[in-house]
C-alpha atoms as a PDB file:
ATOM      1  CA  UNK A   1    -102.413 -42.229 199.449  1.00  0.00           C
ATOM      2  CA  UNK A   2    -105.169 -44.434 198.890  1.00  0.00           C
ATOM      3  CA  UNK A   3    -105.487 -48.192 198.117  1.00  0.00           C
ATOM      4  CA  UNK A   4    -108.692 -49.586 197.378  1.00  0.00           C
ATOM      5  CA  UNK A   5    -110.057 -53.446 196.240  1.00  0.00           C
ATOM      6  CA  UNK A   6    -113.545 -53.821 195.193  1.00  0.00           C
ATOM      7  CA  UNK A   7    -114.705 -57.383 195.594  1.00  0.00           C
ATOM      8  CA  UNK A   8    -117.903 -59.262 195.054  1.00  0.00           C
ATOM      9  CA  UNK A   9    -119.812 -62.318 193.294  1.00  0.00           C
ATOM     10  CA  UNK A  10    -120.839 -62.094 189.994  1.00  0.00           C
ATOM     11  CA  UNK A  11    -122.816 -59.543 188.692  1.00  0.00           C
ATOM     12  CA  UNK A  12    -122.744 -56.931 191.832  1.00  0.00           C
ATOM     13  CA  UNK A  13    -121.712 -54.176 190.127  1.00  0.00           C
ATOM     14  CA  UNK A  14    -117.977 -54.151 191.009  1.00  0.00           C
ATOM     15  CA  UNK A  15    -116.824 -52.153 187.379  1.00  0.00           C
ATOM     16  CA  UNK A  16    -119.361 -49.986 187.884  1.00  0.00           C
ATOM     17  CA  UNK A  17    -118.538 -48.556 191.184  1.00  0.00           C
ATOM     18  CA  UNK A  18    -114.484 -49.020 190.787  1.00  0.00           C
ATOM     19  CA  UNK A  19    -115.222 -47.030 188.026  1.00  0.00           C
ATOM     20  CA  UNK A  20    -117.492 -44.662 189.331  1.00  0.00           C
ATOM     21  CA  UNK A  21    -114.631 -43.862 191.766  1.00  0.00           C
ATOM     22  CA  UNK A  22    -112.005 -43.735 189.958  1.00  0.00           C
ATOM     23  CA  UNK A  23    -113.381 -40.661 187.942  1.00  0.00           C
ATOM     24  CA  UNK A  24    -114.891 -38.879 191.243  1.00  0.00           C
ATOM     25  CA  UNK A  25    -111.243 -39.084 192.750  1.00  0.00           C
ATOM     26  CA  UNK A  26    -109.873 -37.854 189.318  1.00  0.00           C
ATOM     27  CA  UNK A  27    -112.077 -35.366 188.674  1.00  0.00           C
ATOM     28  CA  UNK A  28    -111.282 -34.092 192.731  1.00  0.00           C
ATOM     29  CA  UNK A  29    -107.299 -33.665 192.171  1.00  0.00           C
ATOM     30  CA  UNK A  30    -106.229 -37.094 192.695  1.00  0.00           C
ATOM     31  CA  UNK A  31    -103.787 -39.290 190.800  1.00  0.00           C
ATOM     32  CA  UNK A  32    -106.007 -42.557 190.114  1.00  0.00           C
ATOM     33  CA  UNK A  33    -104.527 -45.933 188.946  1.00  0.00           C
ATOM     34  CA  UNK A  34    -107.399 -48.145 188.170  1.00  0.00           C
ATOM     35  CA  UNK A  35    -106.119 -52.018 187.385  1.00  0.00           C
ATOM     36  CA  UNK A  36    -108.640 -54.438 186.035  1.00  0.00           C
ATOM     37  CA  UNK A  37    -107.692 -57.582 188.066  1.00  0.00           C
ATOM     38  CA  UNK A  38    -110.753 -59.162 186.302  1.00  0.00           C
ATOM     39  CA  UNK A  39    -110.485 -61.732 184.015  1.00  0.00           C
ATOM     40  CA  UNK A  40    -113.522 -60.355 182.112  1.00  0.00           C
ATOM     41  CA  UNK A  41    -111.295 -56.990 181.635  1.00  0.00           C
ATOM     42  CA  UNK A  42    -114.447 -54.843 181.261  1.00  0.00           C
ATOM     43  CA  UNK A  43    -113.332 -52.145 183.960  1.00  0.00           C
ATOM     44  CA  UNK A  44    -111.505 -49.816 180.520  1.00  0.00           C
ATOM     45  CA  UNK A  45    -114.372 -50.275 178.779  1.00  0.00           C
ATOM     46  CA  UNK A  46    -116.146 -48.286 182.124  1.00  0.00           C
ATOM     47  CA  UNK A  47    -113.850 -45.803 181.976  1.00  0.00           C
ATOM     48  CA  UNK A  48    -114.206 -45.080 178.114  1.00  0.00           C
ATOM     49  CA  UNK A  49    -110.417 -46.570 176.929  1.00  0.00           C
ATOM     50  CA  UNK A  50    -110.040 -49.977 174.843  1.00  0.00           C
ATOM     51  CA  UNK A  51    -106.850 -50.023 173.831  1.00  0.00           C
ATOM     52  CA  UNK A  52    -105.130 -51.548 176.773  1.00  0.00           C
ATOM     53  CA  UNK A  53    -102.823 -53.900 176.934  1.00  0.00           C
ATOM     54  CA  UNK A  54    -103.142 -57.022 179.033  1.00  0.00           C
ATOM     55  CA  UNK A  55    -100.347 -57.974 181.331  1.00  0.00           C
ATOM     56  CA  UNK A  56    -101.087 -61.732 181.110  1.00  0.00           C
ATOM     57  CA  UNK A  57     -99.828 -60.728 176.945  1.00  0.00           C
ATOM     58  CA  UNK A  58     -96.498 -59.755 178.412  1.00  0.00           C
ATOM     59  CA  UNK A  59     -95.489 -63.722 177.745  1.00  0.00           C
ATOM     60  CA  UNK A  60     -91.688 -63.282 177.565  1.00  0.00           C
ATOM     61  CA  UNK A  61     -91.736 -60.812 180.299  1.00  0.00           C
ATOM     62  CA  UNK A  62     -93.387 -62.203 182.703  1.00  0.00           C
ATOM     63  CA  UNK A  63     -90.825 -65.247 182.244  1.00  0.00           C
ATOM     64  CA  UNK A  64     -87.903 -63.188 182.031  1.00  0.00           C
ATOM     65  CA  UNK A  65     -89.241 -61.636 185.143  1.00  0.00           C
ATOM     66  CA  UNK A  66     -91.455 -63.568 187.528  1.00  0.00           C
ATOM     67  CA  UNK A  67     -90.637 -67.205 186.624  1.00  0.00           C
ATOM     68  CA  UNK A  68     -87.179 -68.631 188.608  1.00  0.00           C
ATOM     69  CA  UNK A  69     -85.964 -72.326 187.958  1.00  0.00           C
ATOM     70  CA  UNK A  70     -87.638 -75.695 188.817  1.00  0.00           C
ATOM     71  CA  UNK A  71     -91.299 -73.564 188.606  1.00  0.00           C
ATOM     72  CA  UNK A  72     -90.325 -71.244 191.212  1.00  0.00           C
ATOM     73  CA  UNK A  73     -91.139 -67.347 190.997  1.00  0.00           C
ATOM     74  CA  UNK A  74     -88.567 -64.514 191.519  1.00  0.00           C
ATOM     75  CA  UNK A  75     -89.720 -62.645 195.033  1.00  0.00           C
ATOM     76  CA  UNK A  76     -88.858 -59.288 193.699  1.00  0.00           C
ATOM     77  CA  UNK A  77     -89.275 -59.226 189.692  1.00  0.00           C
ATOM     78  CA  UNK A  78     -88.005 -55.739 188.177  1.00  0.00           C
ATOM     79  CA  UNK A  79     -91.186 -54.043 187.487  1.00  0.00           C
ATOM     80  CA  UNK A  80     -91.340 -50.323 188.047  1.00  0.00           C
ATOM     81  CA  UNK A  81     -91.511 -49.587 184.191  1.00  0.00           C
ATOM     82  CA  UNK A  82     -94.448 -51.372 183.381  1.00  0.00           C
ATOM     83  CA  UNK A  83     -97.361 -49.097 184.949  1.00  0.00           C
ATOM     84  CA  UNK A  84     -96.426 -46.601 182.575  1.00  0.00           C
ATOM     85  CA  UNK A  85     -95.385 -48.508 179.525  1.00  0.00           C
ATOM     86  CA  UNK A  86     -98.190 -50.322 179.573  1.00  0.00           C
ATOM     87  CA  UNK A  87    -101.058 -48.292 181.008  1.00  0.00           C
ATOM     88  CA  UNK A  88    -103.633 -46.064 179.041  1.00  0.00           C
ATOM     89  CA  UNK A  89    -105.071 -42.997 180.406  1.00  0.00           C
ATOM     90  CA  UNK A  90    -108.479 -41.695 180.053  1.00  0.00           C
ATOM     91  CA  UNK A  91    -109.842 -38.455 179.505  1.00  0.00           C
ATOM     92  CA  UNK A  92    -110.107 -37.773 183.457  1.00  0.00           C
ATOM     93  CA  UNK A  93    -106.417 -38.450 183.576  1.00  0.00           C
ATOM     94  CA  UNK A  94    -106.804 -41.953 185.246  1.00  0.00           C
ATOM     95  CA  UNK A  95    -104.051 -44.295 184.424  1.00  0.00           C
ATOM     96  CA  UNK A  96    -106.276 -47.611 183.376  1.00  0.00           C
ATOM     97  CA  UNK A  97    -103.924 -50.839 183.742  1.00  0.00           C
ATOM     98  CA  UNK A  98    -105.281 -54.255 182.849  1.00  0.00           C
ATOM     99  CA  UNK A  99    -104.708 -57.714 184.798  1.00  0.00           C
ATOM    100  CA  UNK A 100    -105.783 -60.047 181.562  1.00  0.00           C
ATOM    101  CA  UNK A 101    -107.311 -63.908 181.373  1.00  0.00           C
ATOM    102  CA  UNK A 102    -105.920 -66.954 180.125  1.00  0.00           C
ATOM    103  CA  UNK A 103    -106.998 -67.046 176.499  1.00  0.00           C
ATOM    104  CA  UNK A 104    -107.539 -70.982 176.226  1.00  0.00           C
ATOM    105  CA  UNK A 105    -109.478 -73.522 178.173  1.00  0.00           C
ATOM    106  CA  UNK A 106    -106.981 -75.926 179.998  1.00  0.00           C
ATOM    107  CA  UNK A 107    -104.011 -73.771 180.643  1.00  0.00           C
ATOM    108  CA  UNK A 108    -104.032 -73.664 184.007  1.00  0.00           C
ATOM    109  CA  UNK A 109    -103.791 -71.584 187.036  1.00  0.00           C
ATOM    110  CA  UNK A 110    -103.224 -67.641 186.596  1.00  0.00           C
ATOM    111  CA  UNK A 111    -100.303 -67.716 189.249  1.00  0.00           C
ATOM    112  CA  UNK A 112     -97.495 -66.153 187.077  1.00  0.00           C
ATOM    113  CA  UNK A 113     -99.591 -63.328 185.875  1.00  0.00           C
ATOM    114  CA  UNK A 114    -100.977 -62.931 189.333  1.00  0.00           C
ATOM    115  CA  UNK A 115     -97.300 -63.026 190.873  1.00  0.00           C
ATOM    116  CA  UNK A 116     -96.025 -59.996 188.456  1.00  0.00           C
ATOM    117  CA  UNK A 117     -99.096 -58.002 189.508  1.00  0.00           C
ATOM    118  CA  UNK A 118     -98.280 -58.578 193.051  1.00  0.00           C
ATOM    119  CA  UNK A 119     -94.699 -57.508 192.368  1.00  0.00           C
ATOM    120  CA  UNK A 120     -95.921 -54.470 190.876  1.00  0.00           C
ATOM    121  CA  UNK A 121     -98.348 -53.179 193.397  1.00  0.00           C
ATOM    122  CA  UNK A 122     -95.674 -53.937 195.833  1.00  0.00           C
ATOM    123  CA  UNK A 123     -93.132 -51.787 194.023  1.00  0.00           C
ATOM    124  CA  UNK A 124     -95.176 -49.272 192.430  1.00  0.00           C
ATOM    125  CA  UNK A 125     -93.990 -45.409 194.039  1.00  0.00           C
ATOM    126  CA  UNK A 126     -97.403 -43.835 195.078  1.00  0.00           C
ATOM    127  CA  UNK A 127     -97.169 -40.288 196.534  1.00  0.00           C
ATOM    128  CA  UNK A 128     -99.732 -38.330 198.683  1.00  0.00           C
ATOM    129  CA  UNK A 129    -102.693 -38.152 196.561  1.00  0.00           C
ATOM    130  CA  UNK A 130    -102.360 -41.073 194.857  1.00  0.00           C
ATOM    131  CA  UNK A 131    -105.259 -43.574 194.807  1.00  0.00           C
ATOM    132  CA  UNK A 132    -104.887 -47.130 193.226  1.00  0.00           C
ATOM    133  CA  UNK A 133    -108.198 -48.580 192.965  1.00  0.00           C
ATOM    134  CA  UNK A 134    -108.515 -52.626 191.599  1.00  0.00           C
ATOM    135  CA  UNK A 135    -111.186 -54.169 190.529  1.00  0.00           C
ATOM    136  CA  UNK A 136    -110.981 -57.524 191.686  1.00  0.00           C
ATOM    137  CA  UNK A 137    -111.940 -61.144 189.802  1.00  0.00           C
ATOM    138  CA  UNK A 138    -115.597 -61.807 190.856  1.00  0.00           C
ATOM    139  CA  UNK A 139    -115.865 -64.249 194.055  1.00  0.00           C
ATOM    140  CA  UNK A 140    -113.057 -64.421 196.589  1.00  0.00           C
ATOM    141  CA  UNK A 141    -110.792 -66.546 194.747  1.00  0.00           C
ATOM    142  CA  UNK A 142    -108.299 -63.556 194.515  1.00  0.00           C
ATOM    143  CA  UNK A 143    -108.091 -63.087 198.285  1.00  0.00           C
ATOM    144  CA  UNK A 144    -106.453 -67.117 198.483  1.00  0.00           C
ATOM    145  CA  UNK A 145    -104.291 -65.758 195.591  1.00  0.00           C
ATOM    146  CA  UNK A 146    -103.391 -62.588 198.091  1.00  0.00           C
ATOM    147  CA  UNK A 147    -103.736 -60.369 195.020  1.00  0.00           C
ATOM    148  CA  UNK A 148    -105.560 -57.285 197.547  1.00  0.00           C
ATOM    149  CA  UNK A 149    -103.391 -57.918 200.412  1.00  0.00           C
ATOM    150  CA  UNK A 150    -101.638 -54.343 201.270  1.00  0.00           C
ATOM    151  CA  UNK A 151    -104.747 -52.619 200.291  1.00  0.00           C
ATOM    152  CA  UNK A 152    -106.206 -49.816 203.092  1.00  0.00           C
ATOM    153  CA  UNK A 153    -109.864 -50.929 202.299  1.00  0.00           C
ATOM    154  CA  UNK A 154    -111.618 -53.849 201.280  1.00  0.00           C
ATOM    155  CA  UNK A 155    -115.314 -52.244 199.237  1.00  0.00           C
ATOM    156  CA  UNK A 156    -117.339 -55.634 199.616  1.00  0.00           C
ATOM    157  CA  UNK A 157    -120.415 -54.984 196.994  1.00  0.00           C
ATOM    158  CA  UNK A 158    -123.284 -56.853 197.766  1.00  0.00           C
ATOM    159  CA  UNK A 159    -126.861 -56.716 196.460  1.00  0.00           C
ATOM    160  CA  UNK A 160    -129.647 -56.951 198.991  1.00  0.00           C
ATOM    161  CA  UNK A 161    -129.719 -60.691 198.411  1.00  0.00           C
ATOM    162  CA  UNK A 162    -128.762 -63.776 200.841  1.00  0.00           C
ATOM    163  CA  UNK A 163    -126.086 -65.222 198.416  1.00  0.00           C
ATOM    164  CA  UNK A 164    -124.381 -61.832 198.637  1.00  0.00           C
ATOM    165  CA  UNK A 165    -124.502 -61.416 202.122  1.00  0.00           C
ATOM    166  CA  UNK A 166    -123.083 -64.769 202.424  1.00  0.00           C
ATOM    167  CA  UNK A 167    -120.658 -64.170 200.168  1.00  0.00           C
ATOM    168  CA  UNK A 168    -119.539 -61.433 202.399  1.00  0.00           C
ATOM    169  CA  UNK A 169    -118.778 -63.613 205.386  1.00  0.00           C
ATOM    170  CA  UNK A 170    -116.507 -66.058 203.521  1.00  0.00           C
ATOM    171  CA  UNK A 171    -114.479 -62.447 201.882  1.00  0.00           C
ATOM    172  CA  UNK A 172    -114.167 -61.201 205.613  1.00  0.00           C
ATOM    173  CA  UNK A 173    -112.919 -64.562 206.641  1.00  0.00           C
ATOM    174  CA  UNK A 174    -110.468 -64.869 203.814  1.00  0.00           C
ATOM    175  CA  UNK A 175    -109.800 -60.828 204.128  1.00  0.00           C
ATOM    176  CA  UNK A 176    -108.560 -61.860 207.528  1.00  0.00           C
ATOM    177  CA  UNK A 177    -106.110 -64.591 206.557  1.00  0.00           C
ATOM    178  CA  UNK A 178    -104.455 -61.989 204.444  1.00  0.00           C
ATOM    179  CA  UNK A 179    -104.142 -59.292 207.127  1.00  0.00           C
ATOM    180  CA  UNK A 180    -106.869 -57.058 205.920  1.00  0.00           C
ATOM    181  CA  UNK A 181    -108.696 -55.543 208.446  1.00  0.00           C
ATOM    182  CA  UNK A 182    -110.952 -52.553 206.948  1.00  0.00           C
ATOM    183  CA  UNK A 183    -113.742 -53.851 205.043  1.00  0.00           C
ATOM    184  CA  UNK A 184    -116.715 -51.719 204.216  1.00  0.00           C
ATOM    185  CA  UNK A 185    -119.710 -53.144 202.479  1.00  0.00           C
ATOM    186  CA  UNK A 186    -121.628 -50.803 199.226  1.00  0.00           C
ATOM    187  CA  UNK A 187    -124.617 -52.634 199.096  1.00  0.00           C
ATOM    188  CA  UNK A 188    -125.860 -52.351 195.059  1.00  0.00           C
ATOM    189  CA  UNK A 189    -129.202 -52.471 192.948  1.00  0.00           C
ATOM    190  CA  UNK A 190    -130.772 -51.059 196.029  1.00  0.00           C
ATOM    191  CA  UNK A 191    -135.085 -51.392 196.328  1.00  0.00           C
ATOM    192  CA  UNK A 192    -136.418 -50.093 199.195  1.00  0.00           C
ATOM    193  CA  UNK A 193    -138.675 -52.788 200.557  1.00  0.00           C
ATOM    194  CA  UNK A 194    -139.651 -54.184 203.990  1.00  0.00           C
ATOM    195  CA  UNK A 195    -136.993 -57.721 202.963  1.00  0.00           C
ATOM    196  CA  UNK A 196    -134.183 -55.474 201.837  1.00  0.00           C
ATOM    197  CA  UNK A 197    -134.187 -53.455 204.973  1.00  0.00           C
ATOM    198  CA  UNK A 198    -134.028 -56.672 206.879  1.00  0.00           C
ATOM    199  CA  UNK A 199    -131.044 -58.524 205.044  1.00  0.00           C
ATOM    200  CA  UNK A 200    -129.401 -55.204 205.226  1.00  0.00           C
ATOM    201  CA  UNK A 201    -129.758 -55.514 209.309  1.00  0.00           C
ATOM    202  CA  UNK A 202    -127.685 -58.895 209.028  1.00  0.00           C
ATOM    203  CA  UNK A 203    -124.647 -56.959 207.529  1.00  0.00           C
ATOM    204  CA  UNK A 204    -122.377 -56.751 210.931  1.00  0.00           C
ATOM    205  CA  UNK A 205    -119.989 -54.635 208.784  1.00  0.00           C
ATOM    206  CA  UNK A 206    -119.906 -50.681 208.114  1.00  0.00           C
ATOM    207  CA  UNK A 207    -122.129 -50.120 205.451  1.00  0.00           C
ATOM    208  CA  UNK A 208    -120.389 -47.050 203.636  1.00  0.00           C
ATOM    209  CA  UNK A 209    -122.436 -46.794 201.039  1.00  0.00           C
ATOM    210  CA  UNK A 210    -126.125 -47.588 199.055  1.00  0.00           C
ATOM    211  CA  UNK A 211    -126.692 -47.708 195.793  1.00  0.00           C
ATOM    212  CA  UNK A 212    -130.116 -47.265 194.192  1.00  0.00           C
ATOM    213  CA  UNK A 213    -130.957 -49.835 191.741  1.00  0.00           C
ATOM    214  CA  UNK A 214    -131.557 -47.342 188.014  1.00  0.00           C
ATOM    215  CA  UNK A 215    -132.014 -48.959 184.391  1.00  0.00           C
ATOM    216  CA  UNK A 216    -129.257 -45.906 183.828  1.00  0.00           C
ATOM    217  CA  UNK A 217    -126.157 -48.095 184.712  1.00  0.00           C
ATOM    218  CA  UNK A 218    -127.916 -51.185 182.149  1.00  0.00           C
ATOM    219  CA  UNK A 219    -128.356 -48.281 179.672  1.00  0.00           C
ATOM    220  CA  UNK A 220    -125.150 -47.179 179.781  1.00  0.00           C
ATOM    221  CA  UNK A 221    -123.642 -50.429 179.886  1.00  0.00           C
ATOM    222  CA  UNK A 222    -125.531 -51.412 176.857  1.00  0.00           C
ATOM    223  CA  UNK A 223    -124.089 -48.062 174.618  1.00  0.00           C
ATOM    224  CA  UNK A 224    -120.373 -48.553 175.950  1.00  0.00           C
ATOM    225  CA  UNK A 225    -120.746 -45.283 177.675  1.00  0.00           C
ATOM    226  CA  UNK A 226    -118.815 -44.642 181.232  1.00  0.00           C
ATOM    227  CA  UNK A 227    -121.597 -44.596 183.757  1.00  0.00           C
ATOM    228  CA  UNK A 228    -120.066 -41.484 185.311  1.00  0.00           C
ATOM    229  CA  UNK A 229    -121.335 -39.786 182.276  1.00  0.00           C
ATOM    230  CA  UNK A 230    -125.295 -40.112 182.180  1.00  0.00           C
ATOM    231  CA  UNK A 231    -125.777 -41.602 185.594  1.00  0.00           C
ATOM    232  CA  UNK A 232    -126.638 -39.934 188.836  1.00  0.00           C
ATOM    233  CA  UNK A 233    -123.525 -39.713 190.693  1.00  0.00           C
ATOM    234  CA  UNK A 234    -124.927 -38.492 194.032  1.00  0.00           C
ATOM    235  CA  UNK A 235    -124.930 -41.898 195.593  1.00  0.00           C
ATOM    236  CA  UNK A 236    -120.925 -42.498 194.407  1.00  0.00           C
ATOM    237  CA  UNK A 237    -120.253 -39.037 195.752  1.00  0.00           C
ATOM    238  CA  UNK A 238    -121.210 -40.091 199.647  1.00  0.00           C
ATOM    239  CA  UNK A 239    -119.980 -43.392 198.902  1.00  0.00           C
ATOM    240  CA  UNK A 240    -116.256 -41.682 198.058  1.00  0.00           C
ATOM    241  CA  UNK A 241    -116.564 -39.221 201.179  1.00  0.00           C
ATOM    242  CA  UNK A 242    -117.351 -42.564 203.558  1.00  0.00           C
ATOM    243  CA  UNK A 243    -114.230 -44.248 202.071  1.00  0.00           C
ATOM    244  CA  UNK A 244    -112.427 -41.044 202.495  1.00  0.00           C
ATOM    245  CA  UNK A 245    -113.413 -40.776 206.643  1.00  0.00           C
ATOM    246  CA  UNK A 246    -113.065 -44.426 207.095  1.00  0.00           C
ATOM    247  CA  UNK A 247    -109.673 -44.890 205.861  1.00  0.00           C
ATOM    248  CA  UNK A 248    -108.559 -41.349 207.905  1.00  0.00           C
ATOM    249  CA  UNK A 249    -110.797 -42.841 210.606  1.00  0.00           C
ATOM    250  CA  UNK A 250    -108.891 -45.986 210.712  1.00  0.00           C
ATOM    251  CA  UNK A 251    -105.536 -45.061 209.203  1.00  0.00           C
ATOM    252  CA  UNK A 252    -104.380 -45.668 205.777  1.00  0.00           C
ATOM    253  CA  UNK A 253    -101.288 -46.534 204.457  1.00  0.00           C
ATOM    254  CA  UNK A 254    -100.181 -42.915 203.818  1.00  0.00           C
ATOM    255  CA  UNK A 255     -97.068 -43.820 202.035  1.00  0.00           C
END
């Protein structure tokens, strides 16, 4: 199987691609779990669903579950129902599960909802072609949370742009702390010009895939139609055959 975090500032294109994926690996035999891990929760809307169910809504649940006394949290919360009881699948088949946000300014940190998601990933039963694919919170505030740890690759998107290539450095650094090694960059909104093709030479990382910058995916966006369905798809398809060798390459989990 197949576990795969997409990460990046603002803005990158992170939905996009996690759910360009997701219907590429669908559409090729996999099972695909896509999980919204955003707190924008746009990644359903990508992959034509809105009915979902946030798991930050699960209020009594997530207390029965993840909360212990004195503020603790449980280390293993029962969880194995809830990817099905509370996922929505698409038309490709992909089982779309959604993270949530915290609905009112001042409530705090997200650290029960981002302990039961934790729990589940850790206790979820994946078989041989399975792929889980998240779609992580914009910045790298997730990777201090640990929310990708366990994952076999780490997609950094970056746009051809200093801020993204520095924001690259500080997710390899933090990627590290959590024990992930792979990380493969997909850099996004490509323009082929003499400053892209140097900031691209900075990147010290595999590059596994490039994006074209198209008024398509803004188009799309725009209409609340999945990308995957008027968009050129050639790109995603070598981007999803890079992942594929890198992981083999490297080793995945294969559990």
């Amino acid at each position: 199987m197949v576990k795969i975090a997409v990460a990046g500032k603002g803005g990158v294109g992170k939905t996009t691609i996690a759910a360009v994926l997701a219907h590429l690996f669908a559409r090729d035999g996999y099972n695909v779990t896509a999980i919204d891990c955003d707190s924008a929760m746009n990644l359903p809307t990508a992959l034509g669903v809105n009915n979902v169910k946030p798991l930050s809504e699960l209020k009594d649940i997530i207390d029965e579950r993840v909360r212990g006394p004195f503020g603790t949290y449980k280390l293993n919360p029962k969880v194995d129902d809830i990817f099905e009881a509370y996922s929505v699948r698409n038309e490709d088949g992909v089982r779309v599960l959604v993270l949530g946000t915290i609905e009112k300014g001042g409530e705090g940190c997200f650290c029960p909802e981002n302990a039961f998601l934790r729990a589940i990933l850790r206790h979820a039963i994946f078989r041989e072609k399975d792929v889980l694919i998240m779609d992580m919170e914009a910045g790298i505030e997730h990777l201090g949370r640990g929310t990708a740890k366990g994952v076999d690759l780490l997609l950094a998107v970056v746009e051809p742009g200093m801020r993204s290539v520095e924001t690259l450095k500080r997710i390899e650094k933090l990627g590290a702390d959590i024990g992930i090694t792979k990380i493969g960059v997909v850099v996004n909104k490509y323009i082929e010009n003499e400053m892209t093709r140097k900031i691209l030479d900075r990147i010290d990382k595999p590059i596994v895939g490039v994006i074209p910058y198209s008024e398509c995916f803004i188009k799309a966006d725009i209409q609340g139609i999945p990308p995957y369905k008027v968009c050129d798809l050639k790109p995603f398809e070598e981007l999803k055959s890079k992942i594929l060798e890198m992981i083999e390459n490297e080793g995945g989990s294969g559990s």
